[in-house]
N, C-alpha and C. Protein backbone atom coordinates (compact mmCIF):
# COMPACT_ATOMS: atom_id res chain seq x y z
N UNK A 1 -6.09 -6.60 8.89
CA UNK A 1 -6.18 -5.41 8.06
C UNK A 1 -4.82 -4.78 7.93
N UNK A 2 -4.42 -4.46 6.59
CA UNK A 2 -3.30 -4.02 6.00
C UNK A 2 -2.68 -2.21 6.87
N UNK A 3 -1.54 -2.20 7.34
CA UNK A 3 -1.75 -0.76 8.00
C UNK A 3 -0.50 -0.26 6.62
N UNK A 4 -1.08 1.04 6.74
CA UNK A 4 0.00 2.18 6.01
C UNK A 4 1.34 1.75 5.90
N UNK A 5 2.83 1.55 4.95
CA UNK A 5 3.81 1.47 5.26
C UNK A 5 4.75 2.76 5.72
N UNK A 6 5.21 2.50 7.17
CA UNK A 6 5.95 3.16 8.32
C UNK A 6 6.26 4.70 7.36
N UNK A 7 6.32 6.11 7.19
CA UNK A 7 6.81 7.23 6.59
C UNK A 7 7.75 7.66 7.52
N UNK A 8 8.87 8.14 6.75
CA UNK A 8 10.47 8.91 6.83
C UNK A 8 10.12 9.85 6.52
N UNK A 9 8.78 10.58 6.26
CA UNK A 9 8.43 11.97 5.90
C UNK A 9 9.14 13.03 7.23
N UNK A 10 9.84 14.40 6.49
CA UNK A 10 10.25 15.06 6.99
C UNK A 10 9.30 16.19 7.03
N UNK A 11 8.77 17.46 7.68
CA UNK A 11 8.04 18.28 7.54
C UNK A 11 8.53 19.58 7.64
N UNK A 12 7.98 20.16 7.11
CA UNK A 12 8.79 22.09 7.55
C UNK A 12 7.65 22.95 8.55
N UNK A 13 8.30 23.20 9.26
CA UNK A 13 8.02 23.75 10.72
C UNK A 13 8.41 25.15 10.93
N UNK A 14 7.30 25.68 9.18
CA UNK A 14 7.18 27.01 9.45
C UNK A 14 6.07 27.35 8.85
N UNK A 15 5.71 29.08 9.20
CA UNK A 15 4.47 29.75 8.39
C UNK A 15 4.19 29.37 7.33
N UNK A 16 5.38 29.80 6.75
CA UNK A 16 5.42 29.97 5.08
C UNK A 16 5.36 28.88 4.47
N UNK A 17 5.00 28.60 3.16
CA UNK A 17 4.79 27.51 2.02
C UNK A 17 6.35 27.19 1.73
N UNK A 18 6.96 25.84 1.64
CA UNK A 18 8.44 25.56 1.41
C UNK A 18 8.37 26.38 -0.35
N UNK A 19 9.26 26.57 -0.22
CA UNK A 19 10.21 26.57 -1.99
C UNK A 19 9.85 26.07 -2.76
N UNK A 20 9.62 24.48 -2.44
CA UNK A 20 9.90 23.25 -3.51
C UNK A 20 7.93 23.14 -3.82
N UNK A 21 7.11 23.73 -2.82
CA UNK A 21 5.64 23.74 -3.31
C UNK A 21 5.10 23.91 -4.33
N UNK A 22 4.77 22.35 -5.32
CA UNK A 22 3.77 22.90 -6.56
C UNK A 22 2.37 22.97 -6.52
N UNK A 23 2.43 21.37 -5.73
CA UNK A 23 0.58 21.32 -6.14
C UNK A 23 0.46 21.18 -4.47
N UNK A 24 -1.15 22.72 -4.68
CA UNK A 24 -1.28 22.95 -3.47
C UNK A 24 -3.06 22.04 -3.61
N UNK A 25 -3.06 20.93 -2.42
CA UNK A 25 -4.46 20.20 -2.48
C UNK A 25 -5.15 20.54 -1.11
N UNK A 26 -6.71 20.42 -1.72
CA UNK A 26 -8.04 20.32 -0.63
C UNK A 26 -7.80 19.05 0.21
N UNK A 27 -7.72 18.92 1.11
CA UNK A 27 -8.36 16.86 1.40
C UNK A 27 -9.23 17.29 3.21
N UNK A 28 -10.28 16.65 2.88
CA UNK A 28 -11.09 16.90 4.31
C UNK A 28 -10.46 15.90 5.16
N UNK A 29 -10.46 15.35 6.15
CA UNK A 29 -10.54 15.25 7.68
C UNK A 29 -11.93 14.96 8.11
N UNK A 30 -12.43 13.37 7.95
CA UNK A 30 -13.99 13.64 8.54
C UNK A 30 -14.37 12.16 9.44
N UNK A 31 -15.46 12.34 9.63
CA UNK A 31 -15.52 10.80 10.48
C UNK A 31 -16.51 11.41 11.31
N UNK A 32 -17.40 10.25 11.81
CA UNK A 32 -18.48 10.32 13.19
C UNK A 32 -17.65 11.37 14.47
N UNK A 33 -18.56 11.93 15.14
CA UNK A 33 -18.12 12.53 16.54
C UNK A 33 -16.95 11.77 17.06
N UNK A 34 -16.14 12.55 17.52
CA UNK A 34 -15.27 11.38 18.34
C UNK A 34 -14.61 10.56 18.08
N UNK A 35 -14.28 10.79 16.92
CA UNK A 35 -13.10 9.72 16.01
C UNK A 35 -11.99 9.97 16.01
N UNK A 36 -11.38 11.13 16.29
CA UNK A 36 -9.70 11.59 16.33
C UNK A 36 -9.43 12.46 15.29
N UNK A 37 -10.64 13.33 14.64
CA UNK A 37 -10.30 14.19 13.78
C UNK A 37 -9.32 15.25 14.12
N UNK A 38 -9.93 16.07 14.89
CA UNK A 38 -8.94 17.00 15.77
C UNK A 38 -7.58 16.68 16.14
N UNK A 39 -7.30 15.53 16.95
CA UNK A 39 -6.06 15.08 17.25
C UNK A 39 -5.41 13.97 15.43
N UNK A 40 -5.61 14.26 15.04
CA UNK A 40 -4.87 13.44 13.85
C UNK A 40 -4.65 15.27 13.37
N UNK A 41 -5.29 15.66 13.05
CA UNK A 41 -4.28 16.82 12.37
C UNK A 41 -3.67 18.03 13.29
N UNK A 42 -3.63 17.69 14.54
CA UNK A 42 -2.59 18.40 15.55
C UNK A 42 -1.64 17.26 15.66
N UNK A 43 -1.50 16.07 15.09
CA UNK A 43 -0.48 15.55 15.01
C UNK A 43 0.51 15.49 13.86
N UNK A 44 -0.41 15.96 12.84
CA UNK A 44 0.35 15.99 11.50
C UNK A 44 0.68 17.61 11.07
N UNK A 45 -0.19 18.22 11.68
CA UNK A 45 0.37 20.16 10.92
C UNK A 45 1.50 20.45 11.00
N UNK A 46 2.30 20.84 10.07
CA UNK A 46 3.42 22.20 10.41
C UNK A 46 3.41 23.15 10.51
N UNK A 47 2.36 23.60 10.87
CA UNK A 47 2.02 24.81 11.44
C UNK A 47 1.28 24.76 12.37
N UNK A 48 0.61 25.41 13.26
CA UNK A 48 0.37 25.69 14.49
C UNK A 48 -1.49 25.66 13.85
N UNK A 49 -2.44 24.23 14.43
CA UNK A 49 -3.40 23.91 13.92
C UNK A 49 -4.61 24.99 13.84
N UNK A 50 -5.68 25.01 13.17
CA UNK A 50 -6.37 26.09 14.12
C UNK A 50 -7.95 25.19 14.10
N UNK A 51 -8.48 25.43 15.58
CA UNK A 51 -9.41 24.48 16.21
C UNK A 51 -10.77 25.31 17.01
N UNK A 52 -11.58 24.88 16.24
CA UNK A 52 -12.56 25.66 16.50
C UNK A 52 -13.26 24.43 17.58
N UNK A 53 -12.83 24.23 18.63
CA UNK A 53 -13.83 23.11 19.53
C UNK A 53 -14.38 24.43 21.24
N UNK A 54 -15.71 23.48 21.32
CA UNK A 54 -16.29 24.26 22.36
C UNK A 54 -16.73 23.26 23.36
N UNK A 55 -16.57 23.48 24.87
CA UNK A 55 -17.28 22.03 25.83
C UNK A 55 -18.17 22.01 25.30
N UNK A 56 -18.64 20.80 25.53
CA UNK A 56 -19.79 19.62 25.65
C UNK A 56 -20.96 20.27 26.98
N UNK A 57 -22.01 20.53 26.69
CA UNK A 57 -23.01 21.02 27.37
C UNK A 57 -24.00 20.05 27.33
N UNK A 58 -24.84 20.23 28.58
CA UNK A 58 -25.81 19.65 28.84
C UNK A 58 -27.47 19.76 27.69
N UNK A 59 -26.99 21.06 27.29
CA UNK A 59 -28.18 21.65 26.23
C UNK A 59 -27.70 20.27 24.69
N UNK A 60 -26.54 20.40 24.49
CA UNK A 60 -25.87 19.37 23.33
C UNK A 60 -26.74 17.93 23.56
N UNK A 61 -26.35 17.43 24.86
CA UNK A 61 -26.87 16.16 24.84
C UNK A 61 -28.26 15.78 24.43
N UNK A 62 -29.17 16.37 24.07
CA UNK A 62 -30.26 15.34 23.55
C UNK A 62 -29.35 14.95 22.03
N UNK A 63 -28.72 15.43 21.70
CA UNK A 63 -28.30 15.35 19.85
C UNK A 63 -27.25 15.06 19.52
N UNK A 64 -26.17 15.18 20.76
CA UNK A 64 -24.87 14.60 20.54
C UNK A 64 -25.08 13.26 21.32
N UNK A 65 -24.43 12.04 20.42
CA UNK A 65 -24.25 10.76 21.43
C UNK A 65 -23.25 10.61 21.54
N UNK A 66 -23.20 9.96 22.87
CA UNK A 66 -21.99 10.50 23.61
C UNK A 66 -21.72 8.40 23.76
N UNK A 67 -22.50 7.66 23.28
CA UNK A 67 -22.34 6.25 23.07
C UNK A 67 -20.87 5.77 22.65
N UNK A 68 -20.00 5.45 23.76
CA UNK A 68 -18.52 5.06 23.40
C UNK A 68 -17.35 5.70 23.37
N UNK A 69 -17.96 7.42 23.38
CA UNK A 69 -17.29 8.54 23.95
C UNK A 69 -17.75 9.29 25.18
N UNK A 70 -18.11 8.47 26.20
CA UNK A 70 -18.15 9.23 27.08
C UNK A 70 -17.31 10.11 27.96
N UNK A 71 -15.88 9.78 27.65
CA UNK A 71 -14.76 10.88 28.03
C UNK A 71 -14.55 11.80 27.49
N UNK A 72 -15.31 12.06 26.46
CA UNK A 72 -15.24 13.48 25.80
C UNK A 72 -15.39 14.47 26.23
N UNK A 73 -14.78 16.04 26.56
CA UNK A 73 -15.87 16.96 26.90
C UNK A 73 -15.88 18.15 25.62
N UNK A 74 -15.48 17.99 24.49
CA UNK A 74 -15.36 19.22 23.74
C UNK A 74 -15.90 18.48 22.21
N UNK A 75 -16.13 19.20 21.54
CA UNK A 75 -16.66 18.71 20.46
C UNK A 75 -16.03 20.50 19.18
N UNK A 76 -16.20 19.72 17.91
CA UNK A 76 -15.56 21.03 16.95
C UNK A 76 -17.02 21.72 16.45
N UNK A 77 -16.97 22.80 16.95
CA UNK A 77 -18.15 23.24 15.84
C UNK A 77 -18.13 24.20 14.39
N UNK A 78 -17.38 24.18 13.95
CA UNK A 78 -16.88 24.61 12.75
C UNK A 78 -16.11 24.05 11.50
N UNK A 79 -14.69 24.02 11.81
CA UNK A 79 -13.39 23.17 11.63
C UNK A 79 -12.65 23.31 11.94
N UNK A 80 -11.42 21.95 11.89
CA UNK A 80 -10.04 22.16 12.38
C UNK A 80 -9.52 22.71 10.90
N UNK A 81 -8.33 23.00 11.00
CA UNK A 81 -6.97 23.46 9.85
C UNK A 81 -6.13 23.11 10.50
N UNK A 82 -5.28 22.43 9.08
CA UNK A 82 -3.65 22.43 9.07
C UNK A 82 -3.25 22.27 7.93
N UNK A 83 -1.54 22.24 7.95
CA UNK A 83 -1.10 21.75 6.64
C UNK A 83 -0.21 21.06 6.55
N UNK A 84 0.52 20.55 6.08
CA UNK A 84 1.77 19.75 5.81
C UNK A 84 1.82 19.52 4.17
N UNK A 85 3.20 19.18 4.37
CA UNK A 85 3.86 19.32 2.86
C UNK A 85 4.83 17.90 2.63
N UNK A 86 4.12 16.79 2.06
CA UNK A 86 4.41 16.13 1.24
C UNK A 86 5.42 15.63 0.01
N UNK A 87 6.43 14.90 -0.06
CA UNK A 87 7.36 14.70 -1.08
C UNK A 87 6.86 15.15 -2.31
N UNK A 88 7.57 15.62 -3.28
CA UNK A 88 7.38 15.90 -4.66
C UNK A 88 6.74 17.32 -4.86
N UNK A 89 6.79 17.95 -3.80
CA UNK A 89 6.17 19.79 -3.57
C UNK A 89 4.63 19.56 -3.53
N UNK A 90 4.14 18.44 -2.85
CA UNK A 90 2.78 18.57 -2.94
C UNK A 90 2.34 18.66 -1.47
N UNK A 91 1.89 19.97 -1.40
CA UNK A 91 0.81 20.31 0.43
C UNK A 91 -0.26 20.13 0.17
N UNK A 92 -0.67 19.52 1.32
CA UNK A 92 -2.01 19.12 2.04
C UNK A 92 -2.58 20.08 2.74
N UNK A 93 -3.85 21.12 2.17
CA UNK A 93 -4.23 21.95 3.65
C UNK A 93 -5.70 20.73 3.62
N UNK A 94 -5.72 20.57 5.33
CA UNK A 94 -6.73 19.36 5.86
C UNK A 94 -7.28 20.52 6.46
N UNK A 95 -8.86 20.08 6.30
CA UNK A 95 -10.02 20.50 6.72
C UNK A 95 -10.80 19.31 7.55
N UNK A 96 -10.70 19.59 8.91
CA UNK A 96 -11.46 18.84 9.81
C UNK A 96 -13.03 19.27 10.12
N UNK A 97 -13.86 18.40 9.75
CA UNK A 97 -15.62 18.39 10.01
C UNK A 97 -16.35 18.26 11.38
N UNK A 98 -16.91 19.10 11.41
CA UNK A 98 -17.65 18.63 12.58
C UNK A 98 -18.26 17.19 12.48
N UNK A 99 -18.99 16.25 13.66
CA UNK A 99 -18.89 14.71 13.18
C UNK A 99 -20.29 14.65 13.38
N UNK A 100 -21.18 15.68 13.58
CA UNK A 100 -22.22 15.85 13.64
C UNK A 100 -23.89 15.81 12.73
N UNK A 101 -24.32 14.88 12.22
CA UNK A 101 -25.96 15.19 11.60
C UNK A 101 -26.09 17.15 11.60
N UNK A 102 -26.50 17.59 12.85
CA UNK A 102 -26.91 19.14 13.29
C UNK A 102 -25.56 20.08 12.19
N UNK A 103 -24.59 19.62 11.61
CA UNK A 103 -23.81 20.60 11.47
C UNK A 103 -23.56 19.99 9.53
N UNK A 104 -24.57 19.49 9.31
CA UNK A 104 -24.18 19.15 7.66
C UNK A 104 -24.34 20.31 6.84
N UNK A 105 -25.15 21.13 6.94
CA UNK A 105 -24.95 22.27 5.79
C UNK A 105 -23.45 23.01 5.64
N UNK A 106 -22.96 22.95 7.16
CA UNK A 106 -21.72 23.55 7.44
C UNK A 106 -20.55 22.74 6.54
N UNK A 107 -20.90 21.57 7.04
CA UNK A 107 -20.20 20.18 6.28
C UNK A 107 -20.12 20.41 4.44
N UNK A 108 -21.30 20.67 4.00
CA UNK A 108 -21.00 20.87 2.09
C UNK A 108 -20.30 21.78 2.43
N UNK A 109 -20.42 23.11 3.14
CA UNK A 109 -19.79 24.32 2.49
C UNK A 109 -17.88 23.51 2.63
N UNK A 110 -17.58 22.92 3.67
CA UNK A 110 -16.56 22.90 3.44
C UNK A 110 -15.85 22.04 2.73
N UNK A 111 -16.25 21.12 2.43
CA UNK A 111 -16.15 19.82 1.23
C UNK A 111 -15.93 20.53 0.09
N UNK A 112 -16.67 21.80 0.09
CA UNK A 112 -16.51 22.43 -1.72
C UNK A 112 -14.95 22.70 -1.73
N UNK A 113 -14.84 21.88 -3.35
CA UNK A 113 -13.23 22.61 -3.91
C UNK A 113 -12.23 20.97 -3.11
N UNK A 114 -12.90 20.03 -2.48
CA UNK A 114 -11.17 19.68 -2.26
C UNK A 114 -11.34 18.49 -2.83
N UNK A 115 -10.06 17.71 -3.27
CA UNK A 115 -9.89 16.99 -4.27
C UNK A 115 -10.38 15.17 -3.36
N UNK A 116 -9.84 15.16 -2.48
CA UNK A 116 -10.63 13.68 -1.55
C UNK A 116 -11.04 13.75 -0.17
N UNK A 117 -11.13 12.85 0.40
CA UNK A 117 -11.44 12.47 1.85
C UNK A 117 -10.33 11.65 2.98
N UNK A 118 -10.30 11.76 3.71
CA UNK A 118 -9.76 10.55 4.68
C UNK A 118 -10.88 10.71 5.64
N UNK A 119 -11.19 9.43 5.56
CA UNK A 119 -12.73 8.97 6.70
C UNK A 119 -11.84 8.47 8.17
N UNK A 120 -12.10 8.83 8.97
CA UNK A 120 -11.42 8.26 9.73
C UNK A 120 -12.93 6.94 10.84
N UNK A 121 -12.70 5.77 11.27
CA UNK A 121 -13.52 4.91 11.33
C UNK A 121 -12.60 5.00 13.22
N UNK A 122 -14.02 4.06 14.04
CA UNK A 122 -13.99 4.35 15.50
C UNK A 122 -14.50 2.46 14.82
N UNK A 123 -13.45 0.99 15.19
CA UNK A 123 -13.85 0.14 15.04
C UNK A 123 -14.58 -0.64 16.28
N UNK A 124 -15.07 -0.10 17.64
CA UNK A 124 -15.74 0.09 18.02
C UNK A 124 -17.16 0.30 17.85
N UNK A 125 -16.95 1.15 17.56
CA UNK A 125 -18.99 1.92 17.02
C UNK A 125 -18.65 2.12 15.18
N UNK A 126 -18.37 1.36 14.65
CA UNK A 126 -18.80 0.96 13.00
C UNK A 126 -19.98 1.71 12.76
N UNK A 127 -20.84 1.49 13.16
CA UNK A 127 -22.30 1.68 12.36
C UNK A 127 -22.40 3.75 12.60
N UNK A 128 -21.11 4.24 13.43
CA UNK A 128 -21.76 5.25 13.73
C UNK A 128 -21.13 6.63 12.55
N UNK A 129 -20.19 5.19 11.47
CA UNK A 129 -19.72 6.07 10.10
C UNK A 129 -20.59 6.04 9.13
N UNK A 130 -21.54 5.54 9.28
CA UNK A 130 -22.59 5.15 8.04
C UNK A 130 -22.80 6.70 7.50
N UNK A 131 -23.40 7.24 8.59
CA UNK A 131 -23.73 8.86 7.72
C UNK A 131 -22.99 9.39 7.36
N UNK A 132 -21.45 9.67 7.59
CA UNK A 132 -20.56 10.20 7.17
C UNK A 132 -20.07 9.70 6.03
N UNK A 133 -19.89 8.28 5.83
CA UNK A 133 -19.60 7.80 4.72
C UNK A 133 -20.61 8.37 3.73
N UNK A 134 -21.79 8.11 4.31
CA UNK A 134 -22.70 8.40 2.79
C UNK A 134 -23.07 9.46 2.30
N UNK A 135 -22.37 10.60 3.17
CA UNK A 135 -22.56 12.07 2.70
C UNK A 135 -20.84 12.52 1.57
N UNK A 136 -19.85 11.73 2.40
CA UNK A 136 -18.66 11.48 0.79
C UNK A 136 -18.84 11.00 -0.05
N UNK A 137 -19.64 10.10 -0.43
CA UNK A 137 -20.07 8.75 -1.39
C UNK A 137 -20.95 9.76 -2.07
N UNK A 138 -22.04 10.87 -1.53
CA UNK A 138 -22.69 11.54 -2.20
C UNK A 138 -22.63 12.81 -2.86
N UNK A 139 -21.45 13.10 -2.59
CA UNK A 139 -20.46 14.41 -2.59
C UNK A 139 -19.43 14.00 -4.12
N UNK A 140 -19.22 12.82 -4.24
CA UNK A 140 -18.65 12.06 -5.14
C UNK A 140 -17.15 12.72 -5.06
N UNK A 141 -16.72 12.71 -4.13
CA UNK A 141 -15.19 13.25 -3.81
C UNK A 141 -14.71 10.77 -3.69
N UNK A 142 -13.73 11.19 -4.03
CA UNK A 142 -12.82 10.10 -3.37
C UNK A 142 -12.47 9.94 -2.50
N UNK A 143 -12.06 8.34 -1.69
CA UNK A 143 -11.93 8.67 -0.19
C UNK A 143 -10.90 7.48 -0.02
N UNK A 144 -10.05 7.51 1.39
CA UNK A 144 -9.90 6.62 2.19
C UNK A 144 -10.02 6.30 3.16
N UNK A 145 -10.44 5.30 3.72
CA UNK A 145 -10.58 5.06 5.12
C UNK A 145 -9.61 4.35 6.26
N UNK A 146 -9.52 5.21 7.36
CA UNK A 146 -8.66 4.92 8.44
C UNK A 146 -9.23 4.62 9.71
N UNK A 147 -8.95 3.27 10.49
CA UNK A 147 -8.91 3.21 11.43
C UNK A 147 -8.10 3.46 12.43
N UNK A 148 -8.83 4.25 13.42
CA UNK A 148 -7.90 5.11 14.26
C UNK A 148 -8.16 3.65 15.56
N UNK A 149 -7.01 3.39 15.57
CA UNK A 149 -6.84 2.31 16.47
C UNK A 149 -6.74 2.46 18.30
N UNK A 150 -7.47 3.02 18.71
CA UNK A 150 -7.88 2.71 20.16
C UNK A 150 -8.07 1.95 20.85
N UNK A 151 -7.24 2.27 21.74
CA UNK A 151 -7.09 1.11 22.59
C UNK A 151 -7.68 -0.14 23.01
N UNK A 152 -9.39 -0.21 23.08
CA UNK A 152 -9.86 -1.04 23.62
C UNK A 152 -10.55 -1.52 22.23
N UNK A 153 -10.37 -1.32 20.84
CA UNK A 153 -10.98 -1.39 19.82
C UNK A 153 -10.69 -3.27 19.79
N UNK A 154 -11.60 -3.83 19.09
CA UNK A 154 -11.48 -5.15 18.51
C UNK A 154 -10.72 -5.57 17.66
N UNK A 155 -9.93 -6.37 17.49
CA UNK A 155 -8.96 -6.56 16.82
C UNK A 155 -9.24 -7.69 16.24
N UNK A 156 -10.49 -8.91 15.92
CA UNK A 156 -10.90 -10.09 15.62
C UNK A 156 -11.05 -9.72 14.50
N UNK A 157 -11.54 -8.70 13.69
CA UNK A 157 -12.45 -8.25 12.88
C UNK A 157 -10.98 -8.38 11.39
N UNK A 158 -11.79 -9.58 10.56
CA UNK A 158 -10.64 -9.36 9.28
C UNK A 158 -10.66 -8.12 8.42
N UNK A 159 -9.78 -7.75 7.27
CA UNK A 159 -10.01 -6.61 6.30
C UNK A 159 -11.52 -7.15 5.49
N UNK A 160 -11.48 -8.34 5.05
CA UNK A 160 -13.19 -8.18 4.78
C UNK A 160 -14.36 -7.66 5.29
N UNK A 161 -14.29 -8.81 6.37
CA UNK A 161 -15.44 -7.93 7.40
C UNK A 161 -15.61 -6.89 7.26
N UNK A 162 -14.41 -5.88 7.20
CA UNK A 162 -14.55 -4.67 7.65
C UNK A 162 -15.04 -3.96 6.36
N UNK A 163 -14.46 -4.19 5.75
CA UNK A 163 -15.11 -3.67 4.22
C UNK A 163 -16.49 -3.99 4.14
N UNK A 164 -16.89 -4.85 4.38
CA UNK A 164 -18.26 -5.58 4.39
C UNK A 164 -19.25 -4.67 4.74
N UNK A 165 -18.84 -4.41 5.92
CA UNK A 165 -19.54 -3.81 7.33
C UNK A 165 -19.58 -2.25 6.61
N UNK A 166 -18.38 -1.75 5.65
CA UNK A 166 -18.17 -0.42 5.37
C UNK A 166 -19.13 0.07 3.92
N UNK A 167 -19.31 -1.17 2.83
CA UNK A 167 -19.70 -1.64 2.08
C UNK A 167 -18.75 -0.18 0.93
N UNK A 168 -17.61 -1.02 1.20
CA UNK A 168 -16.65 -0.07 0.75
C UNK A 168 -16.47 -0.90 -0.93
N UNK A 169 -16.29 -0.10 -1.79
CA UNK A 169 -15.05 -0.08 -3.17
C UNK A 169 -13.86 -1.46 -3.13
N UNK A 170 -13.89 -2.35 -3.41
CA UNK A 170 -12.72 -2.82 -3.55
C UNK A 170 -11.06 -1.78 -3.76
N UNK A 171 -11.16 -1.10 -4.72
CA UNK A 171 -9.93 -0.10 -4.58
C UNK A 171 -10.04 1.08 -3.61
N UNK A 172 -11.17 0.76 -3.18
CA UNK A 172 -10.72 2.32 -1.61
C UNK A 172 -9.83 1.82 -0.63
N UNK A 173 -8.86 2.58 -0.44
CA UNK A 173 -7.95 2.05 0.57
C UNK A 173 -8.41 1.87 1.84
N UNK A 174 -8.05 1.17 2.40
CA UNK A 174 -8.68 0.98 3.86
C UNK A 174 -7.16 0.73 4.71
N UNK A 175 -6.95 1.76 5.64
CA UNK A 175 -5.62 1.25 6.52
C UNK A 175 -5.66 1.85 8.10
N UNK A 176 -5.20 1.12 8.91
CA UNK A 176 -5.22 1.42 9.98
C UNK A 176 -3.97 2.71 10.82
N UNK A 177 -4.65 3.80 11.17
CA UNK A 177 -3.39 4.65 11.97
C UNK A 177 -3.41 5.20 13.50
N UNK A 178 -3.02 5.66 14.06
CA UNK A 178 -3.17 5.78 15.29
C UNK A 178 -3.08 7.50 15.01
N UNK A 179 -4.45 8.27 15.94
CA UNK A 179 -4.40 9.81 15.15
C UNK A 179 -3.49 10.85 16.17
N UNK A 180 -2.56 9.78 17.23
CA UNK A 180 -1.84 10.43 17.90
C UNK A 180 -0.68 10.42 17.60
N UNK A 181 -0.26 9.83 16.59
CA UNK A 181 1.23 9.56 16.25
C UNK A 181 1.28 10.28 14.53
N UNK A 182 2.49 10.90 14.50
CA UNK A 182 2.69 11.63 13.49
C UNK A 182 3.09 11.09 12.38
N UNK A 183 3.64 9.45 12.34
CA UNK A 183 4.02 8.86 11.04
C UNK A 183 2.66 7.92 10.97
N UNK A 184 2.19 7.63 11.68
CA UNK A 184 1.57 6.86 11.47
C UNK A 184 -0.01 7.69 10.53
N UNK A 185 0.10 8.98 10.87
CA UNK A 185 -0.63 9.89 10.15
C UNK A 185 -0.53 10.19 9.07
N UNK A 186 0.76 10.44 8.72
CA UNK A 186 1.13 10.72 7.83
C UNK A 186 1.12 9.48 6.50
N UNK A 187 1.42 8.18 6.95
CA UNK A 187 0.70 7.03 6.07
C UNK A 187 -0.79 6.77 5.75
N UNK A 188 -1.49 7.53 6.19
CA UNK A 188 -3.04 7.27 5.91
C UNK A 188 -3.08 8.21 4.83
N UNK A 189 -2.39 9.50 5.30
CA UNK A 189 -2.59 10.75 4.31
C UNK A 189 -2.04 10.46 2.80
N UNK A 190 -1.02 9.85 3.01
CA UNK A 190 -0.25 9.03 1.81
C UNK A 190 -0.83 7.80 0.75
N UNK A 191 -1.44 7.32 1.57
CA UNK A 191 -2.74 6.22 1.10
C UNK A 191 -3.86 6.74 0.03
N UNK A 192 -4.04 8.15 0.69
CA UNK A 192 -5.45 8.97 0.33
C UNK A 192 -4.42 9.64 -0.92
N UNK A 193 -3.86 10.04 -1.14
CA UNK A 193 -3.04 10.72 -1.88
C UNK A 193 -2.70 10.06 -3.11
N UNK A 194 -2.09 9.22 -2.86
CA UNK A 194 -1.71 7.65 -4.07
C UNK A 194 -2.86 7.38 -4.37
N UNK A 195 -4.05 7.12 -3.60
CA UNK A 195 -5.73 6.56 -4.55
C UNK A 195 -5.49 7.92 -5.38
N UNK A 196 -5.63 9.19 -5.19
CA UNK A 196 -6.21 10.06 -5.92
C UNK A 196 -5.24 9.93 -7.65
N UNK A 197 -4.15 9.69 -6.91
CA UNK A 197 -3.26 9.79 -8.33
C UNK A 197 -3.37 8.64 -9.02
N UNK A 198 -3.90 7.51 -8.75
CA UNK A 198 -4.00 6.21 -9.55
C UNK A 198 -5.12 6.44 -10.47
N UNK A 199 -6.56 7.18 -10.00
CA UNK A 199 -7.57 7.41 -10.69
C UNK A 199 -7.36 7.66 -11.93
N UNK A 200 -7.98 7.55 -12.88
CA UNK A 200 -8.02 7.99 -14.44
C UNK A 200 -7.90 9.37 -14.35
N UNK A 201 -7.32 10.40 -15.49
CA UNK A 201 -7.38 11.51 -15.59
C UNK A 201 -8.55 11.80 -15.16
N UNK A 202 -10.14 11.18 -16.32
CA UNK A 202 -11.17 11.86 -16.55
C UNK A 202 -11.97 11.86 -15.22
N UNK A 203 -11.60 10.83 -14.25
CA UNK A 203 -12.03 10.80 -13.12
C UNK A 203 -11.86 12.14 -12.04
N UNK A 204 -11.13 12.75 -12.05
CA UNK A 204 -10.51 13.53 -11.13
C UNK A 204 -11.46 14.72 -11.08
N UNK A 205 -11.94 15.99 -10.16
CA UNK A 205 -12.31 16.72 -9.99
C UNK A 205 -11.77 18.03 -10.38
C-alpha cells in the first residue's frame, strides 16, 4: 500500500490566522474508537489542540469495545480541535469524532458544513470501520482513508485487499500514516485535500 509522499510543510505556531490565509476549510477527523484520532491532530495543530476526552469507566464497558484496545483508558466524548495551515493560504480547522455508535447524533451535528473526511483505519480490527465508513458514504462528504500504522498491525495485506475489505472508490485515496508523527500527518491531510480539488466543480459541497 502506497504511503503519502514525505511533507517539507512548515506550520505557524501561533493563535492567530497567518496573513497569507484564503480558503478557510471544514475536514473531520473520524475513525472507529481507538484509532489515533486524538493523537493525529495533537500532532498536526498549530495551535494548542482542544480535547474533550474523559476515563474509561466501568459503567462505559457494556458499549464501548475495548477489542484490540485494551490499553486505552480515555475515550473523546464530544470533539477534538485544531488547525493548521497549508501551502497556497489554505487552513484546515479538523474536527475529531467521537468513534462511538452511542455518540452519532453528536457525530451529524459536527460533520455539518465541512467540505471532506480523513477516515483514519486500525489494520488490525478492519471490520471495526465499517460503521464509520458508512455514516461518511451517507453524509455524502468525500473522504480519504488512512492507515494509522501500529505497531503490531499486519503488513501481508496488499492495497487491494485492503480496498476490498474497505469496499472503497477506486479514486478514494487510501495511504498509510503514523498519527504520532507530524509529517507523516500532514501527508494524509494533503491526500484528502488534493481528492477534494480534483473533484468536478459540480461535485463539491
Amino acid at each position: 500500500m502506497a504511503s503519502a509522499p514525505s511533507s517539507t510543510l512548515s506550520t505557524t505556531h501561533g493563535v492567530h490566522l497567518p496573513e497569507a490565509a484564503r480558503d478557510l476549510v471544514k475536514i473531520l477527523v473520524t475513525g472507529p474508537f481507538g484509532v489515533g484520532k486524538t493523537t493525529l491532530i495533537g500532532s498536526v495543530s498549530e495551535i494548542r489542540p482542544l480535547h474533550t476526552e474523559e476515563q474509561l469507566t466501568e459503567a462505559s464497558a457494556p458499549v464501548d469495545d475495548l477489542a484490540g484496545v485494551r490499553e486505552k483508558t480515555t475515550t473523546t466524548v464530544a470533539i477534538d480541535f485544531g488547525r493548521i495551515s497549508l501551502p497556497g493560504g489554505i487552513v484546515l480547522y479538523l474536527f475529531g469524532t467521537p468513534g462511538q455508535e452511542r455518540f452519532r447524533a453528536l457525530w451529524d451535528d459536527v460533520a455539518y458544513g465541512a467540505l471532506g473526511a480523513l477516515v483514519l483505519v486500525d489494520a488490525r480490527r478492519i471490520d471495526a470501520s465499517f460503521d464509520v465508513l458508512g455514516m461518511v458514504e451517507e453524509s455524502g462528504l468525500p473522504y480519504a482513508v488512512a492507515f494509522n500504522t501500529f505497531p503490531d498491525a499486519p503488513r501481508h495485506h496488499t492495497e487491494e485487499q485492503l480496498r476490498t475489505a474497505l469496499d472503497l472508490e477506486p479514486d478514494t485515496p487510501m495511504v498509510t500514516c503514523d498519527a504520532r508523527e507530524h509529517g507523516s500527518c500532514v501527508d494524509a491531510l494533503l491526500a484528502l485535500v488534493q481528492h477534494l480539488a480534483d473533484r468536478p466543480a459540480r461535485e463539491r459541497r
